[in-house]
N, C-alpha and C. Protein backbone atom coordinates (compact mmCIF):
# COMPACT_ATOMS: atom_id res chain seq x y z
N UNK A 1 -26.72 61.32 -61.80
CA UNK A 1 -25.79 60.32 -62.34
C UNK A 1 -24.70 60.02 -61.32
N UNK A 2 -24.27 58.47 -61.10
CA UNK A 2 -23.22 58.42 -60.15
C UNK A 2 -22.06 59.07 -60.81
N UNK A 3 -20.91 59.38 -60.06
CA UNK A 3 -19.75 59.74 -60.32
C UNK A 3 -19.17 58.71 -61.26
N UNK A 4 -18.90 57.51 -61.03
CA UNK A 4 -18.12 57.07 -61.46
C UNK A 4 -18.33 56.29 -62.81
N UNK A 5 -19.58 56.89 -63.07
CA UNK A 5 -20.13 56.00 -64.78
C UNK A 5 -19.30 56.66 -65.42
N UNK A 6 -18.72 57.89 -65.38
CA UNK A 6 -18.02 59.25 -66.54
C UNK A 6 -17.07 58.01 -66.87
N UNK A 7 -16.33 57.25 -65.88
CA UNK A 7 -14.89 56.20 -66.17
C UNK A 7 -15.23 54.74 -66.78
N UNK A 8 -16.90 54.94 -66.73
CA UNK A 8 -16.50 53.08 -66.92
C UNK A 8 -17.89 52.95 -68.25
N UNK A 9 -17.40 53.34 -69.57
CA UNK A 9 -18.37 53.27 -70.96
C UNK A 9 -19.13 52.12 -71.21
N UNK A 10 -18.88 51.31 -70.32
CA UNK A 10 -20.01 50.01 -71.01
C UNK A 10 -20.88 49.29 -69.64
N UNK A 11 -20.81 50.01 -68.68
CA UNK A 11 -21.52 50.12 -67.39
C UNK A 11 -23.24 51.52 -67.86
N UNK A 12 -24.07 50.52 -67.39
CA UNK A 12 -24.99 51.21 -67.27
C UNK A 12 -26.63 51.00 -66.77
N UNK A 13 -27.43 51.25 -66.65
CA UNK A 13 -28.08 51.31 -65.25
C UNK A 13 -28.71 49.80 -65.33
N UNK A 14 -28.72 49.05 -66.60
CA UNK A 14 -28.61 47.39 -66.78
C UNK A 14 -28.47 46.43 -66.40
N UNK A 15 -26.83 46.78 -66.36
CA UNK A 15 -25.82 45.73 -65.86
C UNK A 15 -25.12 46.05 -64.88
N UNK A 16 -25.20 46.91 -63.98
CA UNK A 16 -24.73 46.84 -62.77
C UNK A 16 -25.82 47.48 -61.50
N UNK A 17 -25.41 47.87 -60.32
CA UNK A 17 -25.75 48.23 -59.44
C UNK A 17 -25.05 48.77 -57.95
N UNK A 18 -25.15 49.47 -57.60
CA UNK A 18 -23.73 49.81 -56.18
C UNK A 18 -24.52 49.17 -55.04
N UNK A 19 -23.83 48.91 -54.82
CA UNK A 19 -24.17 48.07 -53.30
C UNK A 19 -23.27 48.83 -51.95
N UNK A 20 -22.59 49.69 -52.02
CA UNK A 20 -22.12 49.95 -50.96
C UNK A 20 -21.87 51.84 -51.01
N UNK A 21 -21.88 52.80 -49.74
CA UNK A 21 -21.43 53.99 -50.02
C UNK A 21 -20.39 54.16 -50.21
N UNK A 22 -20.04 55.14 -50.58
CA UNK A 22 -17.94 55.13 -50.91
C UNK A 22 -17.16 55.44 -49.84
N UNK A 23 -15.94 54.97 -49.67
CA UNK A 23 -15.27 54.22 -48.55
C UNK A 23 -13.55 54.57 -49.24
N UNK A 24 -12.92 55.29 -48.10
CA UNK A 24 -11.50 55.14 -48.44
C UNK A 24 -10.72 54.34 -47.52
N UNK A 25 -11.50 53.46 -46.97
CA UNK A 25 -10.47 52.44 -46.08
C UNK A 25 -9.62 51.21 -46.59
N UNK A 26 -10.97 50.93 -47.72
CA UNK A 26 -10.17 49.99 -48.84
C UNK A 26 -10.69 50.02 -49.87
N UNK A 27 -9.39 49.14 -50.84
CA UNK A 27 -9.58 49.43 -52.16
C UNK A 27 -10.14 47.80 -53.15
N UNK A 28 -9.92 48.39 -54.57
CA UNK A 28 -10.36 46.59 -54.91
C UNK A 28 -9.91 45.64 -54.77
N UNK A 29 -8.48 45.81 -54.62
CA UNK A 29 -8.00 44.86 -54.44
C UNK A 29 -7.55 43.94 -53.23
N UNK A 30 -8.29 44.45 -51.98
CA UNK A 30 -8.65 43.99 -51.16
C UNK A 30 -9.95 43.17 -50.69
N UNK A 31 -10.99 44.24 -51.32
CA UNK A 31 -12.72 43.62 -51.73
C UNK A 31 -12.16 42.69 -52.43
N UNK A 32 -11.69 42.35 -53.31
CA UNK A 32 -11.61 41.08 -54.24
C UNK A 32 -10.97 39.87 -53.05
N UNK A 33 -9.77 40.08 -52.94
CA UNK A 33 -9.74 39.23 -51.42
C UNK A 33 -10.37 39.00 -50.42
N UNK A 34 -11.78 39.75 -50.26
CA UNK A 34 -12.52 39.84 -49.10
C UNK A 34 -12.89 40.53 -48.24
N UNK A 35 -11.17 41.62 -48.23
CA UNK A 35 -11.46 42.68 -47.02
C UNK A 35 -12.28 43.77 -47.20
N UNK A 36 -12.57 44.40 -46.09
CA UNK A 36 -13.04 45.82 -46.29
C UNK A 36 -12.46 47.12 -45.21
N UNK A 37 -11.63 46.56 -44.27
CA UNK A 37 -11.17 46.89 -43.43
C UNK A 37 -9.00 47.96 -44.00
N UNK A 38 -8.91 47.54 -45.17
CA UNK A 38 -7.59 48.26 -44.89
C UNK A 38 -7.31 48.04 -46.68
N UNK A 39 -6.32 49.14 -47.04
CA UNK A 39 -6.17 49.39 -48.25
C UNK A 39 -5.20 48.25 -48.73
N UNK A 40 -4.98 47.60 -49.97
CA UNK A 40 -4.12 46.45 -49.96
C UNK A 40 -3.34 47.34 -51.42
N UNK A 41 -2.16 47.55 -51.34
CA UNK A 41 -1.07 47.58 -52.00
C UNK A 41 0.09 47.76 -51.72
N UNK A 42 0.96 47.62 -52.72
CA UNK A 42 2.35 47.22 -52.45
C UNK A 42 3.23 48.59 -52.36
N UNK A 43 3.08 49.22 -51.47
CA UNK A 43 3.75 50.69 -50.92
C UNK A 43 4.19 50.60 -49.85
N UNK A 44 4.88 51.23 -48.83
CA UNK A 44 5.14 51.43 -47.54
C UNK A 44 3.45 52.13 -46.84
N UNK A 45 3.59 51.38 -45.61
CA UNK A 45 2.06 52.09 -45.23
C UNK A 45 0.67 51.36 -45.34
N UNK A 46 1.23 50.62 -46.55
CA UNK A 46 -0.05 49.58 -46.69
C UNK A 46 0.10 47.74 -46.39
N UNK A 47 -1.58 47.40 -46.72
CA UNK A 47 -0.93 45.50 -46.53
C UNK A 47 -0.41 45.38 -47.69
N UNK A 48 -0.11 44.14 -48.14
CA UNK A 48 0.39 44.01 -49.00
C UNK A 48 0.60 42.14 -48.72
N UNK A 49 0.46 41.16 -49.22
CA UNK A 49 0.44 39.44 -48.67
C UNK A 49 1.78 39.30 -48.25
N UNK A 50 2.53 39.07 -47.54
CA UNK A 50 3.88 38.83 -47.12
C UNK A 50 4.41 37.60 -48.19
N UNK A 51 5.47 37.79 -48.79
CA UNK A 51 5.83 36.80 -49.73
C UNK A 51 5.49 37.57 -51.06
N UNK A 52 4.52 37.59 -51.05
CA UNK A 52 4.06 38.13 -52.47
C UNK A 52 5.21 39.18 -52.54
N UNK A 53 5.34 39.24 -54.37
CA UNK A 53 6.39 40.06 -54.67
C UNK A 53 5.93 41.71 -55.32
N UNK A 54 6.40 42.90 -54.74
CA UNK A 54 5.74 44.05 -54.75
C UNK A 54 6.03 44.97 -56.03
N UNK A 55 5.22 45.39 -56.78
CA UNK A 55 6.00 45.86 -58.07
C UNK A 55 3.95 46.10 -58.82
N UNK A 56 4.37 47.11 -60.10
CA UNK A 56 3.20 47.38 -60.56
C UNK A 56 2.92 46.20 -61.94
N UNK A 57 3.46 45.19 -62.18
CA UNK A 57 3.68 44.68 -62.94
C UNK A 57 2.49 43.86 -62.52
N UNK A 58 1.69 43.23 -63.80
CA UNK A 58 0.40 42.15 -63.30
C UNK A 58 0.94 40.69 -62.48
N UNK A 59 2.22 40.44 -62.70
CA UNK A 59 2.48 38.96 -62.10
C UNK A 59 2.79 39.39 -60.94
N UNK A 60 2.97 40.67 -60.57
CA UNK A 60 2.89 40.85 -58.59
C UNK A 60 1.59 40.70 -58.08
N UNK A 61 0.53 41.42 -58.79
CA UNK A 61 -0.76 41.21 -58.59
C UNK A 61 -0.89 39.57 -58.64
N UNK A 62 -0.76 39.05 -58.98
CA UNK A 62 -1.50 37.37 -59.54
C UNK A 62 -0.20 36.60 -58.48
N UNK A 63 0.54 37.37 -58.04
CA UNK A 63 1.52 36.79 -56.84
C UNK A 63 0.79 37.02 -55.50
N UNK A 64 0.25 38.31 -55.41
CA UNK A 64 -0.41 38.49 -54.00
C UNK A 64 -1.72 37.70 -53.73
N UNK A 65 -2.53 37.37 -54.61
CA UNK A 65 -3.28 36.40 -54.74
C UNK A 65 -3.10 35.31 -54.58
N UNK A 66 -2.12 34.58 -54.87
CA UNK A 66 -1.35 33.04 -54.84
C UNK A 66 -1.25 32.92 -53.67
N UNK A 67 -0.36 34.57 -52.77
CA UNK A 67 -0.29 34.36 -51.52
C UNK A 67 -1.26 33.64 -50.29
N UNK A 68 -2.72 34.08 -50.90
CA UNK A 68 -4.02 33.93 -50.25
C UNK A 68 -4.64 32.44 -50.80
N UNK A 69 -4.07 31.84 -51.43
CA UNK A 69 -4.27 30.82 -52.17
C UNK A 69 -5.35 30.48 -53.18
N UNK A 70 -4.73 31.91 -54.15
CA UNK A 70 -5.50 31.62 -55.42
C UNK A 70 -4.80 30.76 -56.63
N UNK A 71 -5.42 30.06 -57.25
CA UNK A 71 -4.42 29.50 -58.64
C UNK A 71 -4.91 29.92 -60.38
N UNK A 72 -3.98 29.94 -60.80
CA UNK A 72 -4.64 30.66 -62.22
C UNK A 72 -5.54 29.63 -62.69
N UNK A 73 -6.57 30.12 -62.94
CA UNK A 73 -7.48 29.06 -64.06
C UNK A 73 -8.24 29.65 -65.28
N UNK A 74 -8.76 28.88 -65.75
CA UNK A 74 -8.90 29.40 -67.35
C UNK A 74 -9.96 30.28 -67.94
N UNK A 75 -11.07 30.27 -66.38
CA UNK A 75 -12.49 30.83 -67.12
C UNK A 75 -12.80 31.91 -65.85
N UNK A 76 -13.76 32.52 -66.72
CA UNK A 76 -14.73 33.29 -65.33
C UNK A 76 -15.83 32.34 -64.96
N UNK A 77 -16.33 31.86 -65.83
CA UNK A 77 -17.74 31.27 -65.09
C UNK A 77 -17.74 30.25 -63.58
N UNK A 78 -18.49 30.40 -63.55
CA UNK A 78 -19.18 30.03 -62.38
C UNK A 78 -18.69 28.17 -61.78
N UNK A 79 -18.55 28.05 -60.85
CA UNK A 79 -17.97 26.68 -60.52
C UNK A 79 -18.34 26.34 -59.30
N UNK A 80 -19.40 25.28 -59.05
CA UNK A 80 -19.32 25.14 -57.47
C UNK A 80 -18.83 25.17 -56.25
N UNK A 81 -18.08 25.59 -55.33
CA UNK A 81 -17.43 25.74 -54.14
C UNK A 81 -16.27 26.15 -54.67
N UNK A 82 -16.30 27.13 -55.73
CA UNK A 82 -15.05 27.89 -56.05
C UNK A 82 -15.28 29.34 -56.01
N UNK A 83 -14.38 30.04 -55.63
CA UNK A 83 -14.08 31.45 -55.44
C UNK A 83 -13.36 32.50 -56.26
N UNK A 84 -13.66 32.82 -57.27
CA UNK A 84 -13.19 33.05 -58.28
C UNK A 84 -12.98 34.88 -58.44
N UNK A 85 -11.50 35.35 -58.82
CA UNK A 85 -11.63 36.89 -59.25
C UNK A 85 -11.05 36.89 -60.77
N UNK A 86 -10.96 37.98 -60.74
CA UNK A 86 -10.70 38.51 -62.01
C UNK A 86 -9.47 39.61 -62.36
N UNK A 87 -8.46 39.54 -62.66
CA UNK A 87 -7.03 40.18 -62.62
C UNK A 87 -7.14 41.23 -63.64
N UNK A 88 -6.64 42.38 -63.12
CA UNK A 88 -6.99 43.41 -64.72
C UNK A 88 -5.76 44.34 -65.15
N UNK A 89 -5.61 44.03 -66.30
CA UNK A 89 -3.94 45.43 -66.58
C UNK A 89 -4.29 45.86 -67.77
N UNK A 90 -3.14 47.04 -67.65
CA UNK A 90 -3.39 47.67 -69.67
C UNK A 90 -2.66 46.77 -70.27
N UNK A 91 -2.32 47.65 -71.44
CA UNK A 91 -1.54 46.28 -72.28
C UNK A 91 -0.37 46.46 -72.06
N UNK A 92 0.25 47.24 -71.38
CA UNK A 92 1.74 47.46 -70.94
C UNK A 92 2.08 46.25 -69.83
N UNK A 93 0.68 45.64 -69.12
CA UNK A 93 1.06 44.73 -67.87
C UNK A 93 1.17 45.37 -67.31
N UNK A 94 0.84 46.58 -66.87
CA UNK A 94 0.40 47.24 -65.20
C UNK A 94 -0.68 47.09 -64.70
N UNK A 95 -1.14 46.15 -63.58
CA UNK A 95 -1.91 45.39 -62.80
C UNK A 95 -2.78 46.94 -62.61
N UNK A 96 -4.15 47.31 -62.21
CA UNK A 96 -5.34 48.22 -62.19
C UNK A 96 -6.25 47.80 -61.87
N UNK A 97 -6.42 46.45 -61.14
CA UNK A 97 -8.03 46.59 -60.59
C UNK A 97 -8.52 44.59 -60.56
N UNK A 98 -9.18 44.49 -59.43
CA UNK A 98 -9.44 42.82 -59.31
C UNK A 98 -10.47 42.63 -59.19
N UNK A 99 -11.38 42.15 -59.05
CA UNK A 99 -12.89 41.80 -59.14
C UNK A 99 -13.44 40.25 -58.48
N UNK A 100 -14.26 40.06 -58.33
CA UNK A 100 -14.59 39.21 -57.13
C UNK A 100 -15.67 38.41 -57.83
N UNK A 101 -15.89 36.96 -57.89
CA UNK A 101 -16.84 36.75 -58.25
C UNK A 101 -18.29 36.21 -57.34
N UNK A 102 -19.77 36.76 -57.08
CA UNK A 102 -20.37 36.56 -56.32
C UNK A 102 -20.74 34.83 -56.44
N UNK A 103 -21.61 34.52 -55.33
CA UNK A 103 -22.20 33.11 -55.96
C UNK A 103 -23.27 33.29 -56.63
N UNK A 104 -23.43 34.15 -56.76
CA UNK A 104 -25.05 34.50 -57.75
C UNK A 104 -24.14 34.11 -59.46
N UNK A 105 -22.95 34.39 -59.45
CA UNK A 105 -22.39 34.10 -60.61
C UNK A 105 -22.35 35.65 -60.84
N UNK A 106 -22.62 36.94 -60.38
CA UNK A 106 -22.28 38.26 -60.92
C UNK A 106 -20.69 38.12 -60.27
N UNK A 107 -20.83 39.69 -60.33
CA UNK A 107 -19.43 40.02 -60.02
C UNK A 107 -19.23 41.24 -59.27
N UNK A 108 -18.91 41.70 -58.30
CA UNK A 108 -18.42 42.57 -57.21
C UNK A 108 -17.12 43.55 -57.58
N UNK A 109 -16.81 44.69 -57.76
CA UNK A 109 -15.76 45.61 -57.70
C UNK A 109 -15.78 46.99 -56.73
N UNK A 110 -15.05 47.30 -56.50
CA UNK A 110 -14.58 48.36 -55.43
C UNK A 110 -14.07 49.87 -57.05
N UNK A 111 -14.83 50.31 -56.81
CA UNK A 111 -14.32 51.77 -57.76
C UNK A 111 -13.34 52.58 -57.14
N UNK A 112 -12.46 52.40 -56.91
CA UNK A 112 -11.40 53.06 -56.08
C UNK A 112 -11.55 53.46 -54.83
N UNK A 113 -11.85 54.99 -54.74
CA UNK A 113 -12.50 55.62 -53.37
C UNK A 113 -13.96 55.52 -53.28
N UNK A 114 -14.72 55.10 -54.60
CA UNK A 114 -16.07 55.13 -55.01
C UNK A 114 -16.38 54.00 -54.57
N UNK A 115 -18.27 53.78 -54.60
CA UNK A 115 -18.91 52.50 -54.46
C UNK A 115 -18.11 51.37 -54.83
N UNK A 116 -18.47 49.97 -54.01
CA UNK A 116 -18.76 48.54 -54.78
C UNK A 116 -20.13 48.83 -55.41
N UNK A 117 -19.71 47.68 -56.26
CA UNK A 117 -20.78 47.61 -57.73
C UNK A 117 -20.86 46.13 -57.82
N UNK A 118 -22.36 45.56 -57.57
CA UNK A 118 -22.41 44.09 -58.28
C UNK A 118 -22.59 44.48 -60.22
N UNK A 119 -21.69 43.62 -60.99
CA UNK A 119 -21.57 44.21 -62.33
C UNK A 119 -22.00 42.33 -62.69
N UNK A 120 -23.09 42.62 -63.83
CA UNK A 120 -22.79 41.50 -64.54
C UNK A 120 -21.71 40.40 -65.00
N UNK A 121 -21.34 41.26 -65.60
CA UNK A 121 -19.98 40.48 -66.35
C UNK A 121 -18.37 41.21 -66.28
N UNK A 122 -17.50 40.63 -65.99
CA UNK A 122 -15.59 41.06 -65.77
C UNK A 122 -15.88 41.96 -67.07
N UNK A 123 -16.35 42.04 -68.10
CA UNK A 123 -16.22 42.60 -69.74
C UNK A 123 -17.02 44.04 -69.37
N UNK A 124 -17.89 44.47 -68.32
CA UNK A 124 -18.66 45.47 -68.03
C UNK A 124 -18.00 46.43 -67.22
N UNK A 125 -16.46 46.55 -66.79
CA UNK A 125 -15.66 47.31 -66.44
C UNK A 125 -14.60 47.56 -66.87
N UNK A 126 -14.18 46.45 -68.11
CA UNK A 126 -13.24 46.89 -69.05
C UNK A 126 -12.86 47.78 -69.72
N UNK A 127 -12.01 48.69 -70.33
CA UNK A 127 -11.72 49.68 -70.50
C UNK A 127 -10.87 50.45 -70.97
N UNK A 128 -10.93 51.83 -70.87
CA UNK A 128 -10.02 53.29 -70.76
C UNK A 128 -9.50 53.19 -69.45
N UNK A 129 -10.05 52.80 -68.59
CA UNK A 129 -10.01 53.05 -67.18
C UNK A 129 -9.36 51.58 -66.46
N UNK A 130 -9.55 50.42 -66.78
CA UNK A 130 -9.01 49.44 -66.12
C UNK A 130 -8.12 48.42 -66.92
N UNK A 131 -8.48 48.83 -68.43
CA UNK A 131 -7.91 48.10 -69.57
C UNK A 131 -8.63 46.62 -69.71
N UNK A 132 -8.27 45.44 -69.47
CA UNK A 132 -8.90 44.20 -69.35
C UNK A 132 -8.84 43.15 -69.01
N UNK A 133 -8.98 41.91 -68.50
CA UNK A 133 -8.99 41.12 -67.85
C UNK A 133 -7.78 40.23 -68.25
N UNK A 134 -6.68 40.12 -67.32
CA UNK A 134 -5.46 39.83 -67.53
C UNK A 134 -5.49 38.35 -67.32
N UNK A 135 -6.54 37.58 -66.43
CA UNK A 135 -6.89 36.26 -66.11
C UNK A 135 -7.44 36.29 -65.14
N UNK A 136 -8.20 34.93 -64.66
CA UNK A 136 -9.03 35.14 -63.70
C UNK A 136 -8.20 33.58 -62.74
N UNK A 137 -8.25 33.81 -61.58
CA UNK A 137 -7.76 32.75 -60.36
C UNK A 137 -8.99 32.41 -59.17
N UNK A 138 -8.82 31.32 -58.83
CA UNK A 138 -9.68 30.50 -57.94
C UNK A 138 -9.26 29.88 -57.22
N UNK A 139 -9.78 29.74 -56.41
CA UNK A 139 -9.87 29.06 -54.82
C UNK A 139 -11.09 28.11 -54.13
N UNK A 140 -10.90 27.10 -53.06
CA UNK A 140 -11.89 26.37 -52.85
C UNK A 140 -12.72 27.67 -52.27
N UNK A 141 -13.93 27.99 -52.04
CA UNK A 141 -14.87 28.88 -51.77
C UNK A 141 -15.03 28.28 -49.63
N UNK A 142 -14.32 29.28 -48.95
CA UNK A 142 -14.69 28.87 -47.70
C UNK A 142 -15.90 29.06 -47.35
């Protein structure tokens, strides 16, 4: 069994798949931006979007994104030459985790120090562990 199914109850050998070995160089919320090269949060030590405003609150998250030129929009699905993630907090509004949407129309996440995972659906990592999809933002797809 992978490690990281114990955290995520509605993941299972179905609806997702890992696509990558586990990696502490970066985290999701950088994979969701693209990178894979450096950890992205708002600490001393790390990136973090310049401008964007630093704090655990979800509208810093959905700020560092803006930075990169994402805009809030209303859906997950799928949109031609759009680039779409997925924003995630508990219900307190502490930002936990971003998600990427593929052009296959799945969806891509970084498990912390663990695998990326192509996952069906933003609703297939929701949780104990990430809480739920706070909104999803898009971009023209370069």
């Amino acid at each position: 069994m992978t490690a990281y199914l114990s955290f995520f109850d509605k993941l299972d050998a179905n609806n997702h798949k890992p696509t990558s070995p586990k990696s502490e160089f970066y985290n999701c919320i950088a994979w969701a931006a693209g990178e894979d090269q450096r950890w992205w949060q708002p600490d001393l030590g790390y990136f973090w979007p310049p401008g964007a405003p630093a704090g655990s609150d979800v509208d810093c998250l959905i700020g560092a994104f803006a930075a990169i030129g994402y805009v809030i929009c209303g859906d997950g699905l799928q949109s031609p030459d759009v680039q779409k993630v997925a924003l995630y907090s508990k219900p307190d509004k502490t930002w936990t985790h971003a998600a990427r949407q593929l052009p296959s129309g799945k969806w891509t996440s970084k498990l912390g120090k663990h695998e990326d995972i192509e996952h069906d659906t933003p609703e297939a990592i929701s949780g104990e562990t990430y809480g739920s999809v706070h909104c999803y933002m898009a971009r023209k797809a370069a």
